[in-house]
PDB file of N, CA and C in Angstrom:
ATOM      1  N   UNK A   1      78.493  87.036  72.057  1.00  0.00           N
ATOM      2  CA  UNK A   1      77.601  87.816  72.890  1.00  0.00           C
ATOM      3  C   UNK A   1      76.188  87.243  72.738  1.00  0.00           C
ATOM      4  N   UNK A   2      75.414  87.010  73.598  1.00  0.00           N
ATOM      5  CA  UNK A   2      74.328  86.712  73.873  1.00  0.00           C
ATOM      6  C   UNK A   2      73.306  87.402  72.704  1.00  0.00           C
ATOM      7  N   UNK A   3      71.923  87.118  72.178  1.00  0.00           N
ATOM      8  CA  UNK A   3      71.232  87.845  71.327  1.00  0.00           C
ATOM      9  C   UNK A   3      70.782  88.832  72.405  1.00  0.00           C
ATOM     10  N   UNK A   4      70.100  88.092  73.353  1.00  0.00           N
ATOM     11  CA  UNK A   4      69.803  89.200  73.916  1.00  0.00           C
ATOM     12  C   UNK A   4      70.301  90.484  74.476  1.00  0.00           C
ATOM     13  N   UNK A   5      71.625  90.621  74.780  1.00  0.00           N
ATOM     14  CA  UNK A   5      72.910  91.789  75.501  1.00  0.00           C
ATOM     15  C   UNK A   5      72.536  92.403  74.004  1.00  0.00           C
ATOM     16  N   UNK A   6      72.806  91.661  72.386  1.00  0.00           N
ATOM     17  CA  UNK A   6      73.251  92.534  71.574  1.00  0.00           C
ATOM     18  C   UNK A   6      71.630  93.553  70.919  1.00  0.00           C
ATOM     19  N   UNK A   7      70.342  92.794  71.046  1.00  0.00           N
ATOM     20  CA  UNK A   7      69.239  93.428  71.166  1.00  0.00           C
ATOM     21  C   UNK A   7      69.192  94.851  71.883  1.00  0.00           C
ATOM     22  N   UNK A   8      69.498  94.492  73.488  1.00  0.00           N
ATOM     23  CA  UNK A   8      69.403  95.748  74.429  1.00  0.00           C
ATOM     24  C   UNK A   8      71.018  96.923  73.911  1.00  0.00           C
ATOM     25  N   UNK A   9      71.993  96.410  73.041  1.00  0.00           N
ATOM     26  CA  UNK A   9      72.918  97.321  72.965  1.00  0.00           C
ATOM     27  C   UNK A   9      72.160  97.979  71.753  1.00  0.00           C
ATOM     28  N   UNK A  10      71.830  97.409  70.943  1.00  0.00           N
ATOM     29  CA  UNK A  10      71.516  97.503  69.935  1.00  0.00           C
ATOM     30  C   UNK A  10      70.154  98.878  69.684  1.00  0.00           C
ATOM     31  N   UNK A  11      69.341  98.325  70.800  1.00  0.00           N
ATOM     32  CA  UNK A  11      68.311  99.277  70.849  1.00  0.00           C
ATOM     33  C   UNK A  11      68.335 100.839  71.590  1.00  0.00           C
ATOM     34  N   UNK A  12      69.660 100.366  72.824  1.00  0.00           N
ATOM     35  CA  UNK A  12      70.266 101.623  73.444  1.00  0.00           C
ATOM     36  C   UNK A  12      70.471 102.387  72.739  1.00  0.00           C
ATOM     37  N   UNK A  13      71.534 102.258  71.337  1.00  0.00           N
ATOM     38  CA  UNK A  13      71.999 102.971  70.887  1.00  0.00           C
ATOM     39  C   UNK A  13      71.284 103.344  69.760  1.00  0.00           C
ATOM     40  N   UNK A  14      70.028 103.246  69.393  1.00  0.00           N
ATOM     41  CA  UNK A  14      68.958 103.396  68.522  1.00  0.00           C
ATOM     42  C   UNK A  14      68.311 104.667  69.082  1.00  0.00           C
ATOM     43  N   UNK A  15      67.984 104.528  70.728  1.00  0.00           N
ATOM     44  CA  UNK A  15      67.028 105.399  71.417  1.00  0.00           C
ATOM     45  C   UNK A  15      67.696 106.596  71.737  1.00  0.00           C
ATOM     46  N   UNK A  16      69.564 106.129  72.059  1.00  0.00           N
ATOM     47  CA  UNK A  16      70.295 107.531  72.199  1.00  0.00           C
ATOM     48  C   UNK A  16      70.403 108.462  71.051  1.00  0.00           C
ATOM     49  N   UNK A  17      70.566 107.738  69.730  1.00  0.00           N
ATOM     50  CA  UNK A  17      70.553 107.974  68.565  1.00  0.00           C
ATOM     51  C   UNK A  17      69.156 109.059  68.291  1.00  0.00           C
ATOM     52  N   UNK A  18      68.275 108.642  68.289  1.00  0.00           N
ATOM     53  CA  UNK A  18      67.127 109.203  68.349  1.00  0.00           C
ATOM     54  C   UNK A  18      66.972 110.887  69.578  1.00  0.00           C
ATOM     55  N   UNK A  19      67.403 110.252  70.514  1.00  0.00           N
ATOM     56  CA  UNK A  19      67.119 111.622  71.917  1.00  0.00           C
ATOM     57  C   UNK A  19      68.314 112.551  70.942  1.00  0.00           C
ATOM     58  N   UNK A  20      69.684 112.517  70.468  1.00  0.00           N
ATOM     59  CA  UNK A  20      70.461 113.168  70.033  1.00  0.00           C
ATOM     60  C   UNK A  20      70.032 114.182  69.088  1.00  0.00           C
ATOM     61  N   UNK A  21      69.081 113.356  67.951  1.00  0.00           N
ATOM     62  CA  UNK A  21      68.467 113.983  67.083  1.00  0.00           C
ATOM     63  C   UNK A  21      67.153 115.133  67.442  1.00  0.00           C
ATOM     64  N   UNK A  22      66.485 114.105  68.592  1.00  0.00           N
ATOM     65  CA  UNK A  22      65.197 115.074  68.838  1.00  0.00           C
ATOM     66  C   UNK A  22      65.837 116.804  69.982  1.00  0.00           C
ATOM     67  N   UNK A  23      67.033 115.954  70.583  1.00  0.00           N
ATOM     68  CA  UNK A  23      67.845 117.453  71.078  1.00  0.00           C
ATOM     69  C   UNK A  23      68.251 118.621  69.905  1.00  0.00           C
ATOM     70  N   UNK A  24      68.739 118.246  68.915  1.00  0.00           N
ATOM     71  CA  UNK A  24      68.971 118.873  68.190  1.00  0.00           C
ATOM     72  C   UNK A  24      68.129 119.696  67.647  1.00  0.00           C
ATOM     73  N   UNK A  25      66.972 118.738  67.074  1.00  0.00           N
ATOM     74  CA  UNK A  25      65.593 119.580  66.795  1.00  0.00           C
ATOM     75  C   UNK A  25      65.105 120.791  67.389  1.00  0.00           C
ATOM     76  N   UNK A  26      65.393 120.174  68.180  1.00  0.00           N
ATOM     77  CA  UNK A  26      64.496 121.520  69.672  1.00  0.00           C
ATOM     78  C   UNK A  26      65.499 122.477  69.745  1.00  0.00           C
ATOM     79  N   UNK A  27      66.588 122.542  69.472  1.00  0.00           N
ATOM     80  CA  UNK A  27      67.364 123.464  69.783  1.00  0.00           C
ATOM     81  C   UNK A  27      67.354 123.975  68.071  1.00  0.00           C
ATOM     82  N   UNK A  28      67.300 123.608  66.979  1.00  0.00           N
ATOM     83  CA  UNK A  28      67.177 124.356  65.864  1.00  0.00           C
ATOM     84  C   UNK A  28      66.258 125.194  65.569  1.00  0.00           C
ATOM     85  N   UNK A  29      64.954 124.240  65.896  1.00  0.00           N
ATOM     86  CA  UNK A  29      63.772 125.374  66.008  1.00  0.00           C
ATOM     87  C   UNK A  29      63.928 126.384  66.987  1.00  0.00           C
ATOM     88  N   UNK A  30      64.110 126.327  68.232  1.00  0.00           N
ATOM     89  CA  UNK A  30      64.765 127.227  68.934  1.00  0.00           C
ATOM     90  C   UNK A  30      63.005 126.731  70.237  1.00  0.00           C
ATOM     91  N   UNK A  31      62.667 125.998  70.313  1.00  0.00           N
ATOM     92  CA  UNK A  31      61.293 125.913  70.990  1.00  0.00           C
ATOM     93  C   UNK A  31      61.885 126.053  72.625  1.00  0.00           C
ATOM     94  N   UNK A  32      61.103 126.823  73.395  1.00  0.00           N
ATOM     95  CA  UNK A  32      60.822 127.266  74.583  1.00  0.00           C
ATOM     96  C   UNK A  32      62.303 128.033  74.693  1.00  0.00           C
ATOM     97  N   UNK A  33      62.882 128.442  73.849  1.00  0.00           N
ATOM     98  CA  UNK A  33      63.921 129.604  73.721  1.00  0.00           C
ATOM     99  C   UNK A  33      65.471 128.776  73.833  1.00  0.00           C
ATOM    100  N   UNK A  34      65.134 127.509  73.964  1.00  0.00           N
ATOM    101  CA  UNK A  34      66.447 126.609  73.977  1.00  0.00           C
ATOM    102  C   UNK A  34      67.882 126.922  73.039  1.00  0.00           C
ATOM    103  N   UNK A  35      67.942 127.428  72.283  1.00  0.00           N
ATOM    104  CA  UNK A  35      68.886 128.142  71.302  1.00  0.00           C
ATOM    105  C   UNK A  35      69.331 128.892  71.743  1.00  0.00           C
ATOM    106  N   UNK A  36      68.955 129.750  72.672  1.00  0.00           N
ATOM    107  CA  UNK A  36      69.642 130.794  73.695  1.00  0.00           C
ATOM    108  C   UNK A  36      70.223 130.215  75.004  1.00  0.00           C
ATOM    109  N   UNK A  37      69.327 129.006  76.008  1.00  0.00           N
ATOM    110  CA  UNK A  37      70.172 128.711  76.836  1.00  0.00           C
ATOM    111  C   UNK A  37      71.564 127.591  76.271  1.00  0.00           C
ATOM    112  N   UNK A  38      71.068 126.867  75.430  1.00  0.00           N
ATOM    113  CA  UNK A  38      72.557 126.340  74.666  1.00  0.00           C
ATOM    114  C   UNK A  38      73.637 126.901  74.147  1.00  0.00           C
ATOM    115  N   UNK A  39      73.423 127.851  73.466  1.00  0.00           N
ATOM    116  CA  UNK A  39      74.280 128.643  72.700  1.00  0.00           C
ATOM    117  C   UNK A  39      74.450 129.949  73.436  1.00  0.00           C
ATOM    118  N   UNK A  40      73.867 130.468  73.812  1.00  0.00           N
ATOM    119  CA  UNK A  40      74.461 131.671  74.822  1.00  0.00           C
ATOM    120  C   UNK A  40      75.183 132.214  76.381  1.00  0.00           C
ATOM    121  N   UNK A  41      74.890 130.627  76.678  1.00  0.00           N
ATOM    122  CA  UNK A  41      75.108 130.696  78.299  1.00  0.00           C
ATOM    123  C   UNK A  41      76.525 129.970  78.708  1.00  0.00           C
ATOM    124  N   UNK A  42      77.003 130.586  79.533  1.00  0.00           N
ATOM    125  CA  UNK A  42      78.565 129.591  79.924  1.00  0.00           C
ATOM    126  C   UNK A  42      78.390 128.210  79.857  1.00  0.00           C
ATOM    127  N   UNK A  43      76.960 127.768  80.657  1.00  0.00           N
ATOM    128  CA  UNK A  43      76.957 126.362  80.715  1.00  0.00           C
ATOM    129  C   UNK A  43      75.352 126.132  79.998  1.00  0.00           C
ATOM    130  N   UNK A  44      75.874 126.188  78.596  1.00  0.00           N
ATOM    131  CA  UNK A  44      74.610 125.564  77.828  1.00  0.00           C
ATOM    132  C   UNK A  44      74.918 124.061  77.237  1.00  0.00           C
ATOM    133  N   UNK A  45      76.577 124.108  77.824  1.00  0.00           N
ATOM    134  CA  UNK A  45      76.576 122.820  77.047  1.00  0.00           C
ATOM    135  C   UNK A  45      76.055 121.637  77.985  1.00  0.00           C
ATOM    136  N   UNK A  46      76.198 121.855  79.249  1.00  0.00           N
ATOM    137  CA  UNK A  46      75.997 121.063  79.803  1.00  0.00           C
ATOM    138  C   UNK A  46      74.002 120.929  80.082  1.00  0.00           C
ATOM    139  N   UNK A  47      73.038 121.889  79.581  1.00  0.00           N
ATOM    140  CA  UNK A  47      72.279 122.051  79.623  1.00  0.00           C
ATOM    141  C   UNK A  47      71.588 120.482  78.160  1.00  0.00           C
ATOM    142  N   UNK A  48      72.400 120.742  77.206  1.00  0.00           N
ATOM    143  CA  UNK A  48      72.442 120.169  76.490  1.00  0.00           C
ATOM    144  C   UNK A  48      72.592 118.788  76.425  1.00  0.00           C
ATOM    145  N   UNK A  49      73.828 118.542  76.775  1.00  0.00           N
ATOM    146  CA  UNK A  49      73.978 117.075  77.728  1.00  0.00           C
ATOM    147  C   UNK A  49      73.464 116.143  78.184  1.00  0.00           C
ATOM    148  N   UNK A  50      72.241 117.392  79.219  1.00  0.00           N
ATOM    149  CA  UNK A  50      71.473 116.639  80.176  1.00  0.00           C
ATOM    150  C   UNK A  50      70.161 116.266  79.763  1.00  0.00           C
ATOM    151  N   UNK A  51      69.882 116.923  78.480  1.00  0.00           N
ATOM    152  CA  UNK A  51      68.639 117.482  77.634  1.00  0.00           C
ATOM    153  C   UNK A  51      69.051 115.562  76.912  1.00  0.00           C
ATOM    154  N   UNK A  52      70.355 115.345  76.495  1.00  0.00           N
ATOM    155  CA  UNK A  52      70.292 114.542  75.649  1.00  0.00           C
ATOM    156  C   UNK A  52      69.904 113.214  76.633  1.00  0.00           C
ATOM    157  N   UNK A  53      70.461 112.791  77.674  1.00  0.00           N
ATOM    158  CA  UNK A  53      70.969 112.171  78.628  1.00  0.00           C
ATOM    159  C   UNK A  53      69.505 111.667  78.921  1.00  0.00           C
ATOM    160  N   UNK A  54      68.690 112.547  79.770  1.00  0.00           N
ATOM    161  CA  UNK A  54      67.437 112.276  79.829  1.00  0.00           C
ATOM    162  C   UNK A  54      66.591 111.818  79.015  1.00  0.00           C
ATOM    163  N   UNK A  55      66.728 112.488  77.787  1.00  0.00           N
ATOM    164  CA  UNK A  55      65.582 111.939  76.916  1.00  0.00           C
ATOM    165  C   UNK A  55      66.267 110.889  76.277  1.00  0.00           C
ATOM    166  N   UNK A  56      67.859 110.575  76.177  1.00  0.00           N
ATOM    167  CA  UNK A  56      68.249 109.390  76.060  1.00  0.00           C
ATOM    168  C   UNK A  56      67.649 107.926  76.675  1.00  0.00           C
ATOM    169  N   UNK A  57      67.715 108.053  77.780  1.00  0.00           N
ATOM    170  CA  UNK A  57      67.004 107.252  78.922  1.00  0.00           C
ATOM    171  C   UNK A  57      65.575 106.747  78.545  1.00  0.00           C
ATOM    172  N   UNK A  58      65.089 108.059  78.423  1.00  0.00           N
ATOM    173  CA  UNK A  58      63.375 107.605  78.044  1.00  0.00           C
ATOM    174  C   UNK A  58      63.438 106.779  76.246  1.00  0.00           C
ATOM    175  N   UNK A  59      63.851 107.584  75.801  1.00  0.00           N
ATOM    176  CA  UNK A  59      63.999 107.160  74.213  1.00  0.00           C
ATOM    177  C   UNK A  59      64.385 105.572  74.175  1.00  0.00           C
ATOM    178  N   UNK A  60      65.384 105.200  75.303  1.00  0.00           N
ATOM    179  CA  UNK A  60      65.938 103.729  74.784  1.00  0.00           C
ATOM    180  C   UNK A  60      65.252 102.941  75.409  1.00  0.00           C
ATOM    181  N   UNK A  61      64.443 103.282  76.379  1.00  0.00           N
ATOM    182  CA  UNK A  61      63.523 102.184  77.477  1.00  0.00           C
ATOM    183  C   UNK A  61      62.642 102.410  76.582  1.00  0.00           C
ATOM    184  N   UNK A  62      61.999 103.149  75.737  1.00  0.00           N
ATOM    185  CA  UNK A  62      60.991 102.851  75.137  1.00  0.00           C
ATOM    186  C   UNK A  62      61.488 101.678  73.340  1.00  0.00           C
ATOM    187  N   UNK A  63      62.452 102.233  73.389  1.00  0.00           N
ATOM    188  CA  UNK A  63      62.645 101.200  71.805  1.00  0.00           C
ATOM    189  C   UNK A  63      63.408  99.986  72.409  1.00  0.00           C
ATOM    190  N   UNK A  64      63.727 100.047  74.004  1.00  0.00           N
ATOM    191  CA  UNK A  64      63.866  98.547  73.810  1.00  0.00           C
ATOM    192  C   UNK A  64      62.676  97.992  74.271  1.00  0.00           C
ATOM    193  N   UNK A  65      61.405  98.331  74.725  1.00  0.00           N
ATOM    194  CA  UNK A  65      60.243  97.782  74.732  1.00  0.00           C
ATOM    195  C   UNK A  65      59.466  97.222  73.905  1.00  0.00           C
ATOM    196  N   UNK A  66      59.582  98.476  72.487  1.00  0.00           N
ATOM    197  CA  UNK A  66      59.062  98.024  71.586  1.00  0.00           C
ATOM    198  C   UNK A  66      59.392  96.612  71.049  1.00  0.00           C
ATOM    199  N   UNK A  67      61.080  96.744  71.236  1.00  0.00           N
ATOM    200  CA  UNK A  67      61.505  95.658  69.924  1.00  0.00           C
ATOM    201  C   UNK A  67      61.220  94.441  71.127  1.00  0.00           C
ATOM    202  N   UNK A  68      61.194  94.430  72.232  1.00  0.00           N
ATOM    203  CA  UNK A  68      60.745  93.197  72.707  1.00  0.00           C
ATOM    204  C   UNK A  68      59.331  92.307  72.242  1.00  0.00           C
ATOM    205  N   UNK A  69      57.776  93.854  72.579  1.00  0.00           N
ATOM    206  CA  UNK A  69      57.015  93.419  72.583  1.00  0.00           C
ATOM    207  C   UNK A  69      56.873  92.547  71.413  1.00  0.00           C
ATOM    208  N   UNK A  70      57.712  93.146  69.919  1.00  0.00           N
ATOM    209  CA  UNK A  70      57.428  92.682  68.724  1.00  0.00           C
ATOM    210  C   UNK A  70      57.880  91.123  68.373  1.00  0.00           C
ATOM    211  N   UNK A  71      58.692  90.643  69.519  1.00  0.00           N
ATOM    212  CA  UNK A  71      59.120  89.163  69.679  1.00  0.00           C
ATOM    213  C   UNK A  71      58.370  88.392  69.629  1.00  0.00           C
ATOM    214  N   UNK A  72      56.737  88.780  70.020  1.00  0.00           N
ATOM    215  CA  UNK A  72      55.934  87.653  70.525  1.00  0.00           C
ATOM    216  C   UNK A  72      55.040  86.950  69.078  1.00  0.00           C
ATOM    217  N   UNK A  73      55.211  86.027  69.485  1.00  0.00           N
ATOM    218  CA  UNK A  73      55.172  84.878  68.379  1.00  0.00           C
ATOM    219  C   UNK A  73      53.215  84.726  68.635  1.00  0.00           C
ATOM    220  N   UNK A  74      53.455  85.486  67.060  1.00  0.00           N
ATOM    221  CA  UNK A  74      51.850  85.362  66.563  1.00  0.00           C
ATOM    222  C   UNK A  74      50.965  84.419  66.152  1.00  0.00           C
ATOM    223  N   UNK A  75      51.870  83.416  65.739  1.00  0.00           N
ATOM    224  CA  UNK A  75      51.448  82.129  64.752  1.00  0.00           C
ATOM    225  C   UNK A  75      50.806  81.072  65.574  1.00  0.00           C
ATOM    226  N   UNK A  76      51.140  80.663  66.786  1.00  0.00           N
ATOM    227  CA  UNK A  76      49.944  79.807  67.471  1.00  0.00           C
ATOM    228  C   UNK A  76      48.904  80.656  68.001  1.00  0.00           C
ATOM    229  N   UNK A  77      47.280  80.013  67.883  1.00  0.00           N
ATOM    230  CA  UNK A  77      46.612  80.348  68.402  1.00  0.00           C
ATOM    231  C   UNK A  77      46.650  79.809  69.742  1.00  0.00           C
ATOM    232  N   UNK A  78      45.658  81.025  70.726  1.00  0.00           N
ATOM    233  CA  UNK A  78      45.851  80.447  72.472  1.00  0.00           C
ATOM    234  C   UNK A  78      45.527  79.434  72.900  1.00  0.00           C
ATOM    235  N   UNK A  79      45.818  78.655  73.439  1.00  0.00           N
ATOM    236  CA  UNK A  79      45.216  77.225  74.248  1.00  0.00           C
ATOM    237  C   UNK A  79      44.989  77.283  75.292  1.00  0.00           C
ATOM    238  N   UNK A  80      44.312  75.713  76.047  1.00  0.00           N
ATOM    239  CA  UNK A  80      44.625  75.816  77.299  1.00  0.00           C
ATOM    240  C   UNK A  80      43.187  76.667  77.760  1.00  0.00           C
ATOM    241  N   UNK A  81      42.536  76.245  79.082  1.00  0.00           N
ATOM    242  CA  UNK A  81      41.613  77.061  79.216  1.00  0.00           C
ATOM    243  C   UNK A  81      40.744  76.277  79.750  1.00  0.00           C
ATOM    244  N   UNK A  82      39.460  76.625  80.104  1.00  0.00           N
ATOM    245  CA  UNK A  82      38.004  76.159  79.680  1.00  0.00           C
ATOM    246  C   UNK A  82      37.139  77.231  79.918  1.00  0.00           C
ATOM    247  N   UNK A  83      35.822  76.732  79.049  1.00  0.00           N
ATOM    248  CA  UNK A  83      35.209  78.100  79.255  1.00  0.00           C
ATOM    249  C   UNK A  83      34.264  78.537  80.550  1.00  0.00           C
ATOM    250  N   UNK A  84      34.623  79.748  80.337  1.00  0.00           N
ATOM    251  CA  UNK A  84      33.580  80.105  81.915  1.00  0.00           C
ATOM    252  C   UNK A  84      32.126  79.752  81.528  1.00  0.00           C
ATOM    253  N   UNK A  85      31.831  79.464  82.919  1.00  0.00           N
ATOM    254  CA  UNK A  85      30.436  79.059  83.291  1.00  0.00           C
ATOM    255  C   UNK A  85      29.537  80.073  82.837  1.00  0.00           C
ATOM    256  N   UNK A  86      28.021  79.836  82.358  1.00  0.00           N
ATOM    257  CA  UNK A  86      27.439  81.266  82.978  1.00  0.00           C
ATOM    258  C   UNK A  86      26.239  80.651  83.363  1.00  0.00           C
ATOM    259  N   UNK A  87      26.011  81.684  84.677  1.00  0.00           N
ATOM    260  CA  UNK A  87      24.999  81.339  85.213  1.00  0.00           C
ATOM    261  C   UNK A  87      23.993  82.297  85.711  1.00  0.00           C
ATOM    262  N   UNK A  88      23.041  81.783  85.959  1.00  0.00           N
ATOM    263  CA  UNK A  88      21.976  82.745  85.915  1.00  0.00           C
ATOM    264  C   UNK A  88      21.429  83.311  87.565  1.00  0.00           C
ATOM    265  N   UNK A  89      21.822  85.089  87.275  1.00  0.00           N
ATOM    266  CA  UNK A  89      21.944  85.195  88.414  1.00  0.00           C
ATOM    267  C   UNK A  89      20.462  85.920  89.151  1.00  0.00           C
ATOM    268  N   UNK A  90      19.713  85.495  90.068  1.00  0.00           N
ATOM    269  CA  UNK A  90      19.163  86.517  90.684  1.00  0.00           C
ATOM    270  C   UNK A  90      19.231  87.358  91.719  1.00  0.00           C
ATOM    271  N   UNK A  91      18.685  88.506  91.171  1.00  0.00           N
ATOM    272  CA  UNK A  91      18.474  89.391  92.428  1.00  0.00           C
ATOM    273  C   UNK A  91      17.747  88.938  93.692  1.00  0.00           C
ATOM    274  N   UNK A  92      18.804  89.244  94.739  1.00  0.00           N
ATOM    275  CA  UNK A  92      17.761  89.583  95.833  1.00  0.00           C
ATOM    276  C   UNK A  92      18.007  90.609  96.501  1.00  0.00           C
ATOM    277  N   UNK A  93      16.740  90.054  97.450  1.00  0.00           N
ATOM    278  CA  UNK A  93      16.437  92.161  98.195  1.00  0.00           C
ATOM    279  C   UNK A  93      17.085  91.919  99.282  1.00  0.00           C
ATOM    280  N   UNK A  94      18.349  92.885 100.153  1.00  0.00           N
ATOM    281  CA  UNK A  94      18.357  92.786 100.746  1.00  0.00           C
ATOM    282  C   UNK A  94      18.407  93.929 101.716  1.00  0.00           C
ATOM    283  N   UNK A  95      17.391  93.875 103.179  1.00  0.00           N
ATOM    284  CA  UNK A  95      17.862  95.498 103.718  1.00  0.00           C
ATOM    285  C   UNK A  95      18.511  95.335 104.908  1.00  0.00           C
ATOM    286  N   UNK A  96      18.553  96.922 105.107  1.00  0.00           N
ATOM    287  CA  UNK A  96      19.547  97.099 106.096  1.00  0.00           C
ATOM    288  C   UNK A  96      18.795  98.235 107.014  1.00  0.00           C
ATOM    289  N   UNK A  97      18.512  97.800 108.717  1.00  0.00           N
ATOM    290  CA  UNK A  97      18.279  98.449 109.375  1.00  0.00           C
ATOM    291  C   UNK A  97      19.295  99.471 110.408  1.00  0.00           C
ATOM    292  N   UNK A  98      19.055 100.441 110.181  1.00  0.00           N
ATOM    293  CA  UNK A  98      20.332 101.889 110.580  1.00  0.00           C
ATOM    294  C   UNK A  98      19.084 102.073 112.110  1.00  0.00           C
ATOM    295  N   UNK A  99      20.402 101.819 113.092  1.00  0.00           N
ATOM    296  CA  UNK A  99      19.822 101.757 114.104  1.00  0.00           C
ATOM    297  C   UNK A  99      19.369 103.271 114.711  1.00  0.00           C
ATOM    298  N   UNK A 100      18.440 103.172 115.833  1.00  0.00           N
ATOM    299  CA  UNK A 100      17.865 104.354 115.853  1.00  0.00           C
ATOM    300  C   UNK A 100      18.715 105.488 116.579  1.00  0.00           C
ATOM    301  N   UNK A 101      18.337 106.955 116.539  1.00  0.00           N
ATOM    302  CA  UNK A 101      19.758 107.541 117.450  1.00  0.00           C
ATOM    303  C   UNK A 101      18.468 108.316 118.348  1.00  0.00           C
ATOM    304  N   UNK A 102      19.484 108.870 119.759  1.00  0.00           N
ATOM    305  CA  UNK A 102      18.532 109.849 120.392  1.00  0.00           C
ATOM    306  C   UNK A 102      19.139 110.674 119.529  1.00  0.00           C
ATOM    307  N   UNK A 103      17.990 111.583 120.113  1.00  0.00           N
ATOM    308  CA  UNK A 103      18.057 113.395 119.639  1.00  0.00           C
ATOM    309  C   UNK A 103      19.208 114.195 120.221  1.00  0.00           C
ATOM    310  N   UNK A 104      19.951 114.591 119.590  1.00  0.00           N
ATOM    311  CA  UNK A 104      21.134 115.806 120.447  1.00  0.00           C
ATOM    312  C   UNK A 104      22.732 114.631 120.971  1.00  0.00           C
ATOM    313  N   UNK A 105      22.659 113.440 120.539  1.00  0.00           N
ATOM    314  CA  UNK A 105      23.942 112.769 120.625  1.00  0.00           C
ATOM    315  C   UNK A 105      24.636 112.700 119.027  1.00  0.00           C
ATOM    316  N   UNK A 106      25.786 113.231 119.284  1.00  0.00           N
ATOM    317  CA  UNK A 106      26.535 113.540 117.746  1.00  0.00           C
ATOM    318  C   UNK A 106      27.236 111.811 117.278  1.00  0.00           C
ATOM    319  N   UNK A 107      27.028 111.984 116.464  1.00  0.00           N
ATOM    320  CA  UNK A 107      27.381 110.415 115.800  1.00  0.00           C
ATOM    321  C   UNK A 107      29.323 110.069 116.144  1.00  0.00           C
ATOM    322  N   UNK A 108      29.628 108.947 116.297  1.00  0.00           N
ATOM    323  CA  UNK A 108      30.748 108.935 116.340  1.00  0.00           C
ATOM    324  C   UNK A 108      31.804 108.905 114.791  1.00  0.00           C
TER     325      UNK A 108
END
């Protein structure tokens, strides 16, 4: 298998791992009354599910981001380039004549 397929499996199941746990949480503490729609309702399981499912999703797009960004190879400094110019700028004046209107014609 490719490093990379086993990275993104790897991190999937890190982030589902994680949403599983933070579902759980929320439903132990019982926060925004979640302990009651899980556990009391015909369909809390599926409330649950979807609780995991979702924040599964977010959880693994974010840890497989991370472990990407952390790929990037620190050890060369940047090259390549040249430096910008600077130059010296002046002001000038410039105006602007707003043409004249009659009296009692509404602007377009």
């Amino acid at each position: 298998m490719p490093k990379l397929i086993r990275l993104y499996i790897t991190n999937v199941a890190i982030g589902f791992g994680l949403a599983v746990i933070f579902v759980a949480m929320l439903v132990a503490f019982d926060i925004a009354n979640l302990r009651h729609l899980v556990l009391e309702t015909e369909m809390g399981w599926l409330a649950a599910m979807m609780m995991v499912l979702f924040n599964g999703v977010v959880f693994a797009g974010a840890q497989f981001a991370i472990a990407v960004m952390r790929m990037a190879d620190d050890d060369t400094p940047p090259r390549g380039g040249r430096p910008a110019r600077l130059t010296d700028l002046v002001p000038v004046r410039v105006t602007a004549a707003q043409p004249a209107r009659r009296p009692g014609v509404p602007r377009r």
